[in-house]
C-alpha atoms as a PDB file:
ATOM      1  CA  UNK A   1     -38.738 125.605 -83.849  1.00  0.00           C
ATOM      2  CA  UNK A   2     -38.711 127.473 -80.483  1.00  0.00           C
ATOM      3  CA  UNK A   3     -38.951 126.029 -77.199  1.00  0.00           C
ATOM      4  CA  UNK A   4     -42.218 125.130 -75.995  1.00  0.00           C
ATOM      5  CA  UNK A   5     -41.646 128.400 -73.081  1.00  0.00           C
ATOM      6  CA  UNK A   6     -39.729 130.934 -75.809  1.00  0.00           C
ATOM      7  CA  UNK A   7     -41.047 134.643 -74.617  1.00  0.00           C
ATOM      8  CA  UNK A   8     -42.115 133.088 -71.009  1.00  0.00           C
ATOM      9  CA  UNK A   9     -39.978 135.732 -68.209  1.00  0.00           C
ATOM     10  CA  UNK A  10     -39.773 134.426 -64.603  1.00  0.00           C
ATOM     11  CA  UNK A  11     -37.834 135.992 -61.978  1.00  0.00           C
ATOM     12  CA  UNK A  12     -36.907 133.470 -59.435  1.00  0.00           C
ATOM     13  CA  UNK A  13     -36.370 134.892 -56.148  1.00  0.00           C
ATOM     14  CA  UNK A  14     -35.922 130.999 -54.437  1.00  0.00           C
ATOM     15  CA  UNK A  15     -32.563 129.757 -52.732  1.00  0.00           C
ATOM     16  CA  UNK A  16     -31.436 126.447 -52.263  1.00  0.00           C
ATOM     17  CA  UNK A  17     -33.174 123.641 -54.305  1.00  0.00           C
ATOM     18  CA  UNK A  18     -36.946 123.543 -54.469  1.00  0.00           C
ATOM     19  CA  UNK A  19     -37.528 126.594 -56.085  1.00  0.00           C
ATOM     20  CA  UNK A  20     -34.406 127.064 -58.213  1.00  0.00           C
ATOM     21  CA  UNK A  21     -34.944 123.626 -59.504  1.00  0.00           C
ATOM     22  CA  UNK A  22     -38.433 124.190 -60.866  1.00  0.00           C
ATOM     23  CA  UNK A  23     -36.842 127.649 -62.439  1.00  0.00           C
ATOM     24  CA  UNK A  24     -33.827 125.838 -63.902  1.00  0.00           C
ATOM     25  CA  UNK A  25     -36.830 123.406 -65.697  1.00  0.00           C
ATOM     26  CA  UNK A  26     -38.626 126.163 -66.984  1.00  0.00           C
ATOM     27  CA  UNK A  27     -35.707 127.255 -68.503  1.00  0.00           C
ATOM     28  CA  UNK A  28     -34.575 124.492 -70.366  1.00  0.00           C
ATOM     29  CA  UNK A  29     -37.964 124.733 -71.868  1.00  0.00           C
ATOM     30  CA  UNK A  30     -37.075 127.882 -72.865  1.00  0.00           C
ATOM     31  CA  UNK A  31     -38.311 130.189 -70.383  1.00  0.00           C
ATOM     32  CA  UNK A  32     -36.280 133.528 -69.499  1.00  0.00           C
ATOM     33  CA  UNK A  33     -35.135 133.053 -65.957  1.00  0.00           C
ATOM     34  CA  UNK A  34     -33.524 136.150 -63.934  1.00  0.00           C
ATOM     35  CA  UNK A  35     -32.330 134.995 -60.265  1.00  0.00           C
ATOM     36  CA  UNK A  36     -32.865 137.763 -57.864  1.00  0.00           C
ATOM     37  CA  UNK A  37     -30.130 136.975 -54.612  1.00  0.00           C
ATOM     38  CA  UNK A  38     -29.825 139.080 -51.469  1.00  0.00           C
ATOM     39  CA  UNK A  39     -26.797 141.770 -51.656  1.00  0.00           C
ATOM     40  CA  UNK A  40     -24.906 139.721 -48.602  1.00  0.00           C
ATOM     41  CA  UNK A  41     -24.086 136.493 -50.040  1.00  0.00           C
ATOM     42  CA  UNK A  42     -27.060 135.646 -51.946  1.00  0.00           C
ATOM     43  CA  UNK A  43     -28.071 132.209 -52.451  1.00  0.00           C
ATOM     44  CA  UNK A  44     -26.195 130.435 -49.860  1.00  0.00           C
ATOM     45  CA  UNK A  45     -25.391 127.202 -51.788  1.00  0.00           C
ATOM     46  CA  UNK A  46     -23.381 129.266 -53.858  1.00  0.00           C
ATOM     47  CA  UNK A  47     -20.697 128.301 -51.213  1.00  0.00           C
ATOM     48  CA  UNK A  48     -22.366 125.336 -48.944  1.00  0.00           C
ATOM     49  CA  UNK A  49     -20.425 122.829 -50.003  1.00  0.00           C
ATOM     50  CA  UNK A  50     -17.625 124.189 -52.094  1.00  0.00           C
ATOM     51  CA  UNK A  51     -14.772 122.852 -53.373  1.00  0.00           C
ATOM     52  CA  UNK A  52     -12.856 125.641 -54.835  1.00  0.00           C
ATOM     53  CA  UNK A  53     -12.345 129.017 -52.803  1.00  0.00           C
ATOM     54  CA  UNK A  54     -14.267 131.760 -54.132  1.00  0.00           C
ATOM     55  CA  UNK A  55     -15.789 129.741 -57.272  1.00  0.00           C
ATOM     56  CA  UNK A  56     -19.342 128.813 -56.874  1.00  0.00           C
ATOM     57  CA  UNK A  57     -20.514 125.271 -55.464  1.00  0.00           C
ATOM     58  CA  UNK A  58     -21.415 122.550 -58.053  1.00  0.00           C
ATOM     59  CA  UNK A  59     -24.383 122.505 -55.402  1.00  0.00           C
ATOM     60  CA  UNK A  60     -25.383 126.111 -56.956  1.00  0.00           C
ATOM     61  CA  UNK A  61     -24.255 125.693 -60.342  1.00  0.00           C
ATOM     62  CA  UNK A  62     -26.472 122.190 -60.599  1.00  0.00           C
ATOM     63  CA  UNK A  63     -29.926 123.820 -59.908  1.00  0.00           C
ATOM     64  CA  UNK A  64     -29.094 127.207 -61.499  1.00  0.00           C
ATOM     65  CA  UNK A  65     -27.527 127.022 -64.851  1.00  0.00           C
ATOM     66  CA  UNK A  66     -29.260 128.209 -67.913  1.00  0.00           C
ATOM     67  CA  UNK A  67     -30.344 131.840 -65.979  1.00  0.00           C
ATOM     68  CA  UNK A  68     -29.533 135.160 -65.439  1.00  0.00           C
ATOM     69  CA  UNK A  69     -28.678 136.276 -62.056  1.00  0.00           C
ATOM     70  CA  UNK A  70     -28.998 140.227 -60.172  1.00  0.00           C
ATOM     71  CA  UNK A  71     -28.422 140.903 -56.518  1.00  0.00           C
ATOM     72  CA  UNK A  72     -31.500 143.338 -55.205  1.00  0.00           C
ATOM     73  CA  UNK A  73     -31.532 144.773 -51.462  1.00  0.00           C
ATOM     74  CA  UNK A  74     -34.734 144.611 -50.912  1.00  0.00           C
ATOM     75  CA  UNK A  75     -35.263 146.272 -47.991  1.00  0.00           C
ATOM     76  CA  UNK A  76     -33.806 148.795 -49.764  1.00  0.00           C
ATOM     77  CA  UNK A  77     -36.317 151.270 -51.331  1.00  0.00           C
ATOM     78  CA  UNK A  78     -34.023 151.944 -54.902  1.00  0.00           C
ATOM     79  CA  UNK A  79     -33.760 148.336 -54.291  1.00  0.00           C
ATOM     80  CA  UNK A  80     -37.518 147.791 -54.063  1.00  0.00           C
ATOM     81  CA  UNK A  81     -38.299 150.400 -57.187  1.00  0.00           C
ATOM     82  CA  UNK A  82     -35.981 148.147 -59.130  1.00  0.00           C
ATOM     83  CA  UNK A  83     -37.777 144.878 -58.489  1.00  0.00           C
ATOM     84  CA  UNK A  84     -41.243 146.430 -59.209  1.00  0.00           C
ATOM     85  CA  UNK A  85     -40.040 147.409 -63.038  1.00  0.00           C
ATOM     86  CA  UNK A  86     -39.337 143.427 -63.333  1.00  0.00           C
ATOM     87  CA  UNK A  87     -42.417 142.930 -62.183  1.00  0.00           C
ATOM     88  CA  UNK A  88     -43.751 144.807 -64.963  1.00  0.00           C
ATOM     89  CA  UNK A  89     -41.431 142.573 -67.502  1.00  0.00           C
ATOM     90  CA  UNK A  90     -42.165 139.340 -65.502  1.00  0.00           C
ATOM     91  CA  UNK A  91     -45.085 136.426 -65.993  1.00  0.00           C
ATOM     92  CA  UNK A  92     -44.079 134.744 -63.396  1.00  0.00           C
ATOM     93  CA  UNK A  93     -42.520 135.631 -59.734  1.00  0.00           C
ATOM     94  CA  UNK A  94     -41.377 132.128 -58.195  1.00  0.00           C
ATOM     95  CA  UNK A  95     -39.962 132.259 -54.427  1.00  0.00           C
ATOM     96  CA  UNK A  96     -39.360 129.926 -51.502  1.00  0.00           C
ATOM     97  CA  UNK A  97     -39.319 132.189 -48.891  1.00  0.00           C
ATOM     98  CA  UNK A  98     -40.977 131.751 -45.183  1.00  0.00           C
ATOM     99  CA  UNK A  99     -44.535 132.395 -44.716  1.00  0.00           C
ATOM    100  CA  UNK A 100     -45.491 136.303 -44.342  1.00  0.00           C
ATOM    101  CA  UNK A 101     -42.119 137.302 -46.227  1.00  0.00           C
ATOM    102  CA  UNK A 102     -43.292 138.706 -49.046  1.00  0.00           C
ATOM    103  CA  UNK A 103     -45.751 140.599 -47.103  1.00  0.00           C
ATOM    104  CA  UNK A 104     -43.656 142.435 -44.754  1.00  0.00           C
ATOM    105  CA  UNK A 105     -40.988 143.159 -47.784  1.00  0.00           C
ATOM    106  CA  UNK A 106     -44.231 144.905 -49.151  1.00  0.00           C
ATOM    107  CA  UNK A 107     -44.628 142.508 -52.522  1.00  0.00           C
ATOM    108  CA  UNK A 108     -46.811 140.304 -51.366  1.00  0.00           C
ATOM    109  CA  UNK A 109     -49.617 138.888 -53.829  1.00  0.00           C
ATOM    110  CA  UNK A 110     -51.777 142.217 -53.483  1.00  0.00           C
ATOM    111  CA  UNK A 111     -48.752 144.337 -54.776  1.00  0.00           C
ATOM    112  CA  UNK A 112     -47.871 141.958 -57.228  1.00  0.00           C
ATOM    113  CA  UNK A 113     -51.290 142.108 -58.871  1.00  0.00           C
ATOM    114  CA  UNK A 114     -51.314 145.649 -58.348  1.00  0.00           C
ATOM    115  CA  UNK A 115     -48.117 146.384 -60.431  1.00  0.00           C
ATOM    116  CA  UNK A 116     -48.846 143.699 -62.912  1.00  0.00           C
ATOM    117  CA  UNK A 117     -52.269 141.516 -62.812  1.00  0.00           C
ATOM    118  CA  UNK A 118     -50.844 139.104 -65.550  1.00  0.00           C
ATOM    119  CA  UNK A 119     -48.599 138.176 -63.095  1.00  0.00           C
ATOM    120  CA  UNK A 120     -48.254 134.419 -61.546  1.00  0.00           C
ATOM    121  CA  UNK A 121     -46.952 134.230 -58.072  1.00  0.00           C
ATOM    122  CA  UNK A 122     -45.742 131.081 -57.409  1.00  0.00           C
ATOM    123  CA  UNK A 123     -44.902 130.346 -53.589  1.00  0.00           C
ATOM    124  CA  UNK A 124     -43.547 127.089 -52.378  1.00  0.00           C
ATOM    125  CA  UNK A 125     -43.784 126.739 -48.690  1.00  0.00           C
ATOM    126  CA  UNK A 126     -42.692 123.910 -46.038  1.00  0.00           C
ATOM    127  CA  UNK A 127     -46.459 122.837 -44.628  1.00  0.00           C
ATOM    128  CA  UNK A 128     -48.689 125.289 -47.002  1.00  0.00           C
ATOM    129  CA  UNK A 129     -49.877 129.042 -46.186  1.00  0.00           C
ATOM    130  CA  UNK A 130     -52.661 128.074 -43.720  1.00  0.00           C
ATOM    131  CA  UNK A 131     -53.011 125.328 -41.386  1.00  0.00           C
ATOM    132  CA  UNK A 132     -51.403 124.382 -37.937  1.00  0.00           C
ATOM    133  CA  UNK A 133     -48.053 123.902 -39.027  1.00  0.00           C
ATOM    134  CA  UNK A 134     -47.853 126.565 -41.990  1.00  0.00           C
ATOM    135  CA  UNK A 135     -45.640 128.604 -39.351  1.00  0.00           C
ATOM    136  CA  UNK A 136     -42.681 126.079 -39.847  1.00  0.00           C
ATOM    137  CA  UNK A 137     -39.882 126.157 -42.288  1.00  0.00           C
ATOM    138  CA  UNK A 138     -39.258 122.975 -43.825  1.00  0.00           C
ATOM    139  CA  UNK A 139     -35.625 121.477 -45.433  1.00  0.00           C
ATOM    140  CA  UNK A 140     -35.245 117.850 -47.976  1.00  0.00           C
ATOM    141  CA  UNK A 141     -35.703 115.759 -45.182  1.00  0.00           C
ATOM    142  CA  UNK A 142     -38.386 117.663 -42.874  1.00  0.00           C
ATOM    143  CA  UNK A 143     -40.457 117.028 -45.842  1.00  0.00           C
ATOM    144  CA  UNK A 144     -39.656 113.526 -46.283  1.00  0.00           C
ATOM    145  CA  UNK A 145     -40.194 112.756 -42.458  1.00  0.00           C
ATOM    146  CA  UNK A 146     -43.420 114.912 -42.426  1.00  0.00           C
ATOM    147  CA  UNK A 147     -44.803 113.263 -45.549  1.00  0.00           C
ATOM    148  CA  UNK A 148     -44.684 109.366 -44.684  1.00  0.00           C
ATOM    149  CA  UNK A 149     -41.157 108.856 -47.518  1.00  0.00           C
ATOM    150  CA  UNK A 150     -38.730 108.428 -44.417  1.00  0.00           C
ATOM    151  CA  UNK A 151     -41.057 105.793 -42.549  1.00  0.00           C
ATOM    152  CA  UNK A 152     -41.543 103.546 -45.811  1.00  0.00           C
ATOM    153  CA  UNK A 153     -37.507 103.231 -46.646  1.00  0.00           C
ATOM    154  CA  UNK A 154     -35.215 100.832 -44.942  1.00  0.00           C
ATOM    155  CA  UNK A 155     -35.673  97.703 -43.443  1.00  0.00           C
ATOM    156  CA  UNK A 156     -38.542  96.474 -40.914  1.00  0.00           C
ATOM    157  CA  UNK A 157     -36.221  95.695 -37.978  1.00  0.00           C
ATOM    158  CA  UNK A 158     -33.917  98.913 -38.426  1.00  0.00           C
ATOM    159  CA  UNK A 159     -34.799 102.846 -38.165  1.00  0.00           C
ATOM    160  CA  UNK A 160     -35.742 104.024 -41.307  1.00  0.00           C
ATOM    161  CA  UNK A 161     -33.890 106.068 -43.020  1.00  0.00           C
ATOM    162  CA  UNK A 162     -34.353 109.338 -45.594  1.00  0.00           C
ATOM    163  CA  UNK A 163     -33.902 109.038 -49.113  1.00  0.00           C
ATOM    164  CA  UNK A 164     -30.867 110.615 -51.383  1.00  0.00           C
ATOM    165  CA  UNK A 165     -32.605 111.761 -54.637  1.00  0.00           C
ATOM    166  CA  UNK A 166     -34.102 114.831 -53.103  1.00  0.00           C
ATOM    167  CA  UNK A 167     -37.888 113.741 -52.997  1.00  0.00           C
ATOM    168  CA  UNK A 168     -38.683 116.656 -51.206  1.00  0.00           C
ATOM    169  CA  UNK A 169     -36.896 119.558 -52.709  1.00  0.00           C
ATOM    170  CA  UNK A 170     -37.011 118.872 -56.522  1.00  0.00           C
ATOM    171  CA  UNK A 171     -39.952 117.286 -55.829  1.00  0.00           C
ATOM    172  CA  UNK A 172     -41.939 120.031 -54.572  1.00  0.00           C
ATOM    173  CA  UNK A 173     -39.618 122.081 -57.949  1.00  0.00           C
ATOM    174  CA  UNK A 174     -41.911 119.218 -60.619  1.00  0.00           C
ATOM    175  CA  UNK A 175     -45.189 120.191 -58.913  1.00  0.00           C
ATOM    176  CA  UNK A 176     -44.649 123.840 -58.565  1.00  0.00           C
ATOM    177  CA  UNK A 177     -43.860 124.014 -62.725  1.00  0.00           C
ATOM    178  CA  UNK A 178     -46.844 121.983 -63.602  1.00  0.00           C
ATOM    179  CA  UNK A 179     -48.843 124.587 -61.270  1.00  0.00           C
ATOM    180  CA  UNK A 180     -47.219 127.476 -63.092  1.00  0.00           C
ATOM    181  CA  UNK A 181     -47.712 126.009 -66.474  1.00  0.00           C
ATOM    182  CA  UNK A 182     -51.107 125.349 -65.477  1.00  0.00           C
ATOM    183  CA  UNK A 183     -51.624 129.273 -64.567  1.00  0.00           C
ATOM    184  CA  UNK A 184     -50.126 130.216 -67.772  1.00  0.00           C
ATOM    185  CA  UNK A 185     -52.748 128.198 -69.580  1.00  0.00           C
ATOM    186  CA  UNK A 186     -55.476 129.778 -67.553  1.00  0.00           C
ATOM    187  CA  UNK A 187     -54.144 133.248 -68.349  1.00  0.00           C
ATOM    188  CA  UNK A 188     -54.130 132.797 -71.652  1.00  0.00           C
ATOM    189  CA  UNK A 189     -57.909 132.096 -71.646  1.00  0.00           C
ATOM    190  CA  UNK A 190     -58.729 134.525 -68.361  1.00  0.00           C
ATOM    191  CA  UNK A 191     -55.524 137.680 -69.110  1.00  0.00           C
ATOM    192  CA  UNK A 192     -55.382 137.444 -65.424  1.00  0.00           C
ATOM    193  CA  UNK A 193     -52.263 136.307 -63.049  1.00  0.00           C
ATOM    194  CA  UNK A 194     -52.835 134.789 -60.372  1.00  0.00           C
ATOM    195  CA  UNK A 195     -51.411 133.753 -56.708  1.00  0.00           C
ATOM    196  CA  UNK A 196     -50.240 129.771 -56.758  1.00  0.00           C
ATOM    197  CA  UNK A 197     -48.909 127.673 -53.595  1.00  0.00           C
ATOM    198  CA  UNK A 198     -47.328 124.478 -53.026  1.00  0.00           C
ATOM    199  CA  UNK A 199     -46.495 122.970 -49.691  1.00  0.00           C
ATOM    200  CA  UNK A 200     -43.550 120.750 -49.576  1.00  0.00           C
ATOM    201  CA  UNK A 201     -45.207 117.847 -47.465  1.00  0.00           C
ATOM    202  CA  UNK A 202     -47.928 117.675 -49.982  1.00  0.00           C
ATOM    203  CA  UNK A 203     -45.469 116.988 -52.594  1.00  0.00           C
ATOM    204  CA  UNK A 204     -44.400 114.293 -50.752  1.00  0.00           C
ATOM    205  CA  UNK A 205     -47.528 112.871 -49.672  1.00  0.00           C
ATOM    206  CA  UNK A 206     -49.089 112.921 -54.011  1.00  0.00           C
ATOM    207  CA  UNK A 207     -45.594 111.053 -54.549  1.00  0.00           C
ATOM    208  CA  UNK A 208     -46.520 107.993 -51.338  1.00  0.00           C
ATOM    209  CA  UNK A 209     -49.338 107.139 -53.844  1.00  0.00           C
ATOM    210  CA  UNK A 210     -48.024 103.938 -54.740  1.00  0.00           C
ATOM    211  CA  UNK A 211     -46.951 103.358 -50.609  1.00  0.00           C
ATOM    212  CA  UNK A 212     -50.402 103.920 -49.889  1.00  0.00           C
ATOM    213  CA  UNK A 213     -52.106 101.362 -52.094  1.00  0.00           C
ATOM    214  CA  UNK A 214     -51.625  98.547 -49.288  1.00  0.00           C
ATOM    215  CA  UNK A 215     -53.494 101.038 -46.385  1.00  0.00           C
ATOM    216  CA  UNK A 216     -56.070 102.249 -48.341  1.00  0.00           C
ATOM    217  CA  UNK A 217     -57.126  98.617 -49.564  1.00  0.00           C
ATOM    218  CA  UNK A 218     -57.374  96.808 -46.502  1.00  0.00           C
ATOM    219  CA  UNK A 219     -56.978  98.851 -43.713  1.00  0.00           C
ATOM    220  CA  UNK A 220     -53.541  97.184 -42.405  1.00  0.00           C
ATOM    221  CA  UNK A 221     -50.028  99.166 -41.970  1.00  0.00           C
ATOM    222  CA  UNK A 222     -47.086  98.650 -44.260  1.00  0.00           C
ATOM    223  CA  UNK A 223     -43.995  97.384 -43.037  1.00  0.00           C
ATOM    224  CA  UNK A 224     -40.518  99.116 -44.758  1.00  0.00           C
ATOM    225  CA  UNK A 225     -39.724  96.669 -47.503  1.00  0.00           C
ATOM    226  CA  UNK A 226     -35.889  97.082 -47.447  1.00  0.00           C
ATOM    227  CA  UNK A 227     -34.814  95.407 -50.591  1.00  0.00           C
ATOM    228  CA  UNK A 228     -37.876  94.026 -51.816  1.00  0.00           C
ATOM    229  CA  UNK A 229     -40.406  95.329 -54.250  1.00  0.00           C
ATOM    230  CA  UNK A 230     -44.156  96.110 -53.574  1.00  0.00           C
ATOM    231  CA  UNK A 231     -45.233  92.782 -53.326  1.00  0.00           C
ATOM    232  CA  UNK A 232     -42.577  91.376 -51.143  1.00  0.00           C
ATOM    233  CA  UNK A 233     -40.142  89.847 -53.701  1.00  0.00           C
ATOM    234  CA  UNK A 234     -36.242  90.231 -53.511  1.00  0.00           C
ATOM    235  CA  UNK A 235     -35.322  92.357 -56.193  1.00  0.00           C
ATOM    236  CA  UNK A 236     -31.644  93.225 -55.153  1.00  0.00           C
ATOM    237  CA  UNK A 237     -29.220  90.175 -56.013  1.00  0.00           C
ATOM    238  CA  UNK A 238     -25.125  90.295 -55.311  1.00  0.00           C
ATOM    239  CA  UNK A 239     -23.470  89.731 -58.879  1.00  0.00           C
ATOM    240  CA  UNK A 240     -20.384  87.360 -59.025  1.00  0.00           C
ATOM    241  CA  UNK A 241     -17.703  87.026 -57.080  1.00  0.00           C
ATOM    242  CA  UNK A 242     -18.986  89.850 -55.065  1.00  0.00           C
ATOM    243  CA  UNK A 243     -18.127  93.376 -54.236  1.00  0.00           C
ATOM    244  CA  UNK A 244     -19.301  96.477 -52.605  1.00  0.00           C
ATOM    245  CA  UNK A 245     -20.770  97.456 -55.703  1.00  0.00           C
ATOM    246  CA  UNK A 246     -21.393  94.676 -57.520  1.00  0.00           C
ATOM    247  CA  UNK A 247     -25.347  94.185 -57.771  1.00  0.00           C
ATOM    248  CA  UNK A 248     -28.124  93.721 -60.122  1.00  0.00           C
ATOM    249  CA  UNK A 249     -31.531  94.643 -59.793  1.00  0.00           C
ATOM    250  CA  UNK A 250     -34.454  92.031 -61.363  1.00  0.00           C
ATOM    251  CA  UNK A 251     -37.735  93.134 -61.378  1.00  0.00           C
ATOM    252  CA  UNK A 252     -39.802  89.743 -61.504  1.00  0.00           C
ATOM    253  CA  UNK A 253     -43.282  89.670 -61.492  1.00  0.00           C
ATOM    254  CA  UNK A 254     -45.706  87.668 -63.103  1.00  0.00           C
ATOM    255  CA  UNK A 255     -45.280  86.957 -66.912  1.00  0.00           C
ATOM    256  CA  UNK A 256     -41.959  87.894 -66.412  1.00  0.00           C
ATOM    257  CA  UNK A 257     -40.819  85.276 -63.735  1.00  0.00           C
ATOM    258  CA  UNK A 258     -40.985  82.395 -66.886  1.00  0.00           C
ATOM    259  CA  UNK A 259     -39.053  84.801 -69.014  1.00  0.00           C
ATOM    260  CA  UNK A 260     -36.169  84.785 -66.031  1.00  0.00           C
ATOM    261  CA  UNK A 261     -36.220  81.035 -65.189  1.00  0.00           C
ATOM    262  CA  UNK A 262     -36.159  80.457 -69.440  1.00  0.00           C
ATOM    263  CA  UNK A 263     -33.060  82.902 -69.568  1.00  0.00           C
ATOM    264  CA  UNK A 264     -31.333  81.985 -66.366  1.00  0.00           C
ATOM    265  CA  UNK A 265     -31.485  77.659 -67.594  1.00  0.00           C
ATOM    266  CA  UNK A 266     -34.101  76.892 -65.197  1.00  0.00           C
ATOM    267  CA  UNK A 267     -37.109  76.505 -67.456  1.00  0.00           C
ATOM    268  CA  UNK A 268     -37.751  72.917 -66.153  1.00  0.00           C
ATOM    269  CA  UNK A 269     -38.854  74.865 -62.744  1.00  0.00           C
ATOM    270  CA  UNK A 270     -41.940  77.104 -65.339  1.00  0.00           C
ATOM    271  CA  UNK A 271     -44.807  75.760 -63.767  1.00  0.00           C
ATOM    272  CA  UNK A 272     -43.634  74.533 -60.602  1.00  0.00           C
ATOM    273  CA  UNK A 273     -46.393  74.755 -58.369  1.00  0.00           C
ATOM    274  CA  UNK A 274     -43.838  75.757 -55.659  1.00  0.00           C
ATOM    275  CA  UNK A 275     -43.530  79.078 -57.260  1.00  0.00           C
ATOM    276  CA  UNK A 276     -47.031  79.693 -58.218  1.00  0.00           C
ATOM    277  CA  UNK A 277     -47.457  82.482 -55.053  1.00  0.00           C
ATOM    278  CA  UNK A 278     -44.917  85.205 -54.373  1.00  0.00           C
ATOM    279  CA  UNK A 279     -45.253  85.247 -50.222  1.00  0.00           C
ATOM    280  CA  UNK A 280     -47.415  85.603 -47.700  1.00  0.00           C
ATOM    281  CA  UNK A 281     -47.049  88.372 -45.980  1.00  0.00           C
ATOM    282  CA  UNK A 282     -49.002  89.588 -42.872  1.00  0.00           C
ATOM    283  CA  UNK A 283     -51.849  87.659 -44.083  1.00  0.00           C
ATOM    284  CA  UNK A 284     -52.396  88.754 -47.317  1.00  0.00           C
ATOM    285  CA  UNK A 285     -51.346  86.563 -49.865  1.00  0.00           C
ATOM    286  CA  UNK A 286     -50.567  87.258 -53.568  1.00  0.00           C
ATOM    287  CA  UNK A 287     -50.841  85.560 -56.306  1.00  0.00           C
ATOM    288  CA  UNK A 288     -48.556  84.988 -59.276  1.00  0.00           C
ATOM    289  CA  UNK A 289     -49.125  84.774 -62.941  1.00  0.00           C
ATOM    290  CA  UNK A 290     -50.293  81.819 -63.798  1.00  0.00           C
ATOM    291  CA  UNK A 291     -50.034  79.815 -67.528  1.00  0.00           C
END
């Protein structure tokens, strides 16, 4: 059977990690997936972070595999004639650049449609195309400050501190191929492209669901909850004898707090009144499981 994306053609004009990971999933799904770099260097993680002179980065090869790749100078009118005939093959045009890029390069949305008006034009932005801060650029951790991730990780008497798994980049890549997929389900009904956009912080702010569930309930602040889970239990324990490394992460939560003290030896403590709430915590308190 073919993949679920077989015949799909994107040309992914993005650098770095937001876009080229939401090209690089499209692909494995069986998309076609030409890279378009600049003719100076192209994407520049292609050597950010390199460990072998003149051998791409693992930092390239990780979000890019499973593509084609073509330098195009685009300011460059042969350069330019060549991008509008992949146009005409594309479904898809996926870029990162900054706001007003496209434009002044003269392939803006307008063009696009103009050349091809099947085509999807998928933009991923730092703060969105309109909008007081749609001006800046944005980077992993811009988004993750801007969109609340940075000030819910670490611990409540130390700064907080960004996360590692790339929240904002990759992200921003998830929601930008559900949005394409979307498009391509609407043109198969409509025929017609059509211009998409996805702003980095909002990415980040759709992910802070779960961090918002305390806020939106009752009005009161979170605190960071270092190692502890949502509702204030330890969930990070050092294994035996020790070590940097050496930890184990239990998840215990209602039902499953018997199940632990049964498998740990300690079922003479199951229905200790002691343990019946988890903690009180800035005046809330909540309540256990309870047999």
């Amino acid at each position: 059977m073919d993949k679920a994306l077989a015949g799909v053609k994107i040309l992914d004009m993005s650098r770095v990690q937001a876009g080229p990971s939401c090209a690089q999933l499209l692909a494995f799904l069986g998309a076609d997936v030409i890279k378009i770099e600049d003719t100076v260097g192209g994407d520049n993680t292609r050597w950010e972070q390199a460990h072998i002179d003149g051998v791409d980065s693992v930092y390239y090869t990780i979000f890019n595999n499973n593509k084609r790749a073509i330098t195009l100078n685009l300011k460059n009118e042969r350069g330019k004639q060549l991008f509008e005939k992949l146009v005409l093959w594309a479904d898809v045009v996926l870029e990162n650049f900054s706001k007003g890029v496209m434009e002044r390069l003269g392939i803006g949305y307008a063009r696009l449609n103009e050349i091809n008006p099947r085509v999807i034009h998928a933009s991923i932005k730092g703060f969105g195309e309109y909008g007081p801060w749609s001006d800046y650029r944005s980077f992993e951790v811009s988004a993750q400050a801007t969109g609340g991730a940075i000030a819910s990780n670490g611990y409540p008497d130390l700064p907080p501190i960004p996360s590692p798994i790339g929240a904002g980049d990759s992200g921003t890549g998830l929601h930008t191929a559900i949005g394409i997929l979307a498009a391509l389900r609407q043109r198969d009904n409509s025929g017609e492209g059509q211009h998409m956009e996805v702003s980095m912080q909002d990415g980040i702010v759709n992910l802070m669901r779960y961090r918002l569930i305390r806020s939106l309930s009752i009005a009161t602040p979170n605190e960071r909850p270092g190692d502890r889970g949502g509702r204030g239990v330890p969930m990070i324990f050092p294994c035996y004898p020790g070590g940097s490394d050496d930890y184990v992460m239990i998840h215990i939560a209602g039902a499953l707090w018997e199940t632990v003290l049964a498998v740990i030896g300690r079922a003479d403590l199951i229905g200790d009144e002691r343990y019946f709430t988890e903690k009180i915590e800035q005046g809330v308190e909540t309540r256990c499981w309870k047999s």
